[in-house]
Protein backbone atom coordinates (compact mmCIF):
# COMPACT_ATOMS: atom_id res chain seq x y z
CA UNK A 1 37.47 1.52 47.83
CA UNK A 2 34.71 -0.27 49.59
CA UNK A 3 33.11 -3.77 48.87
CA UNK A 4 30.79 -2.76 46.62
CA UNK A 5 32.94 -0.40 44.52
CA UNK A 6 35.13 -3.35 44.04
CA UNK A 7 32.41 -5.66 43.16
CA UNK A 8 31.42 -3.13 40.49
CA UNK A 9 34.81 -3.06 39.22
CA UNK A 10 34.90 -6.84 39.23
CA UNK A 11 31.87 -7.04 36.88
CA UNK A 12 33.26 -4.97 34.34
CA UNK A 13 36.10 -6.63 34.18
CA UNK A 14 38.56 -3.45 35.31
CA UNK A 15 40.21 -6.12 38.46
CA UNK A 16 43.14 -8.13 36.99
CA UNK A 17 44.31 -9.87 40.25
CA UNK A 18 43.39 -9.86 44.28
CA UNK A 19 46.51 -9.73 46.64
CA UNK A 20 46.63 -10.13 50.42
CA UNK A 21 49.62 -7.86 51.99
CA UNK A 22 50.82 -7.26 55.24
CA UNK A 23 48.82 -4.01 56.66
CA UNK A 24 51.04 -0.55 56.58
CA UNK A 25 49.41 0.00 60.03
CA UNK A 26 49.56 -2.10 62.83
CA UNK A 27 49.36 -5.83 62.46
CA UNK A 28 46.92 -7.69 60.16
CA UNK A 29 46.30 -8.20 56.66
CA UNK A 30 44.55 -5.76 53.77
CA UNK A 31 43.57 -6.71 50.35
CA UNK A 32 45.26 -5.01 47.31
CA UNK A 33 43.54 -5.23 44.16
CA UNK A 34 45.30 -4.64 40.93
CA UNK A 35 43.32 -2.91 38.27
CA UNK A 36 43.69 -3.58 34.17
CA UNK A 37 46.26 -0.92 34.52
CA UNK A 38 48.07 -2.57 37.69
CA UNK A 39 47.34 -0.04 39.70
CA UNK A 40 46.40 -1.18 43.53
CA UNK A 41 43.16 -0.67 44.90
CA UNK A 42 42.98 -1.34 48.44
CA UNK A 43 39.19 -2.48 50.12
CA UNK A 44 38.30 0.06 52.63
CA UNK A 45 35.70 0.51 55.12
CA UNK A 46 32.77 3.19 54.54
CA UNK A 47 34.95 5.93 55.86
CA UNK A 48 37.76 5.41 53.70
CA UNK A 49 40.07 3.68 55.88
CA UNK A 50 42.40 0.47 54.90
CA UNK A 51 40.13 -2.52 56.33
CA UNK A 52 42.40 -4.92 58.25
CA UNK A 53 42.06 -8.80 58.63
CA UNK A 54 43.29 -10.65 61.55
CA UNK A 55 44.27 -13.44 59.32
CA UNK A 56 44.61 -14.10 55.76
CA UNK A 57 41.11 -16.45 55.78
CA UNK A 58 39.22 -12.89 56.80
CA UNK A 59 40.51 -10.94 53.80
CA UNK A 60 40.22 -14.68 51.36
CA UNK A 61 36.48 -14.87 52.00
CA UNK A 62 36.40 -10.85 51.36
CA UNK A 63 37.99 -11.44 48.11
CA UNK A 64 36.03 -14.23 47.26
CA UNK A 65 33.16 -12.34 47.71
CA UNK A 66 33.86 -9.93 45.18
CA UNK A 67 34.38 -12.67 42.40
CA UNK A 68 37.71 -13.64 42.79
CA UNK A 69 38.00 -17.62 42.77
CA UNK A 70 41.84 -17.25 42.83
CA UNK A 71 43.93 -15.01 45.30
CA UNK A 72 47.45 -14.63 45.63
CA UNK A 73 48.46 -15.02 49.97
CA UNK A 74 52.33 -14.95 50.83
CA UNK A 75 53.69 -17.64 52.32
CA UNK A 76 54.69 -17.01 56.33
């Protein structure tokens, strides 16, 4: 789902937690939203693919954006 989907979803209240997760494609970083249900939603670009983050900063400030003042990163 894009940015602004999520955003959406974040003002209603239908985003439980923001996770950043090793990309399934190539090297990077994505950001998994859960949803009430704990179902992941993953940000996207326009076109509908996975958007990937060089480092976990990129996809922080993208979460961030969206509302979320906490974020759960792995530790590497």
């Amino acid at each position: 789902m894009d940015i602004s989907g999520l955003k959406t979803l974040y003002r209603h209240q239908q985003l439980a937690e923001a996770n950043i997760i090793p990309a399934t494609h190539g090297e990077g970083w994505i950001l998994d939203c859960k949803n009430n249900e704990g179902e992941g939603v993953i940000l996207t670009d326009s076109l509908g693919r996975e958007t990937c983050f060089k480092s976990h900063e990129m996809a922080l400030s993208q979460a961030n954006e969206i509302g979320f003042s906490q974020v759960n990163v792995p530790e590497y």
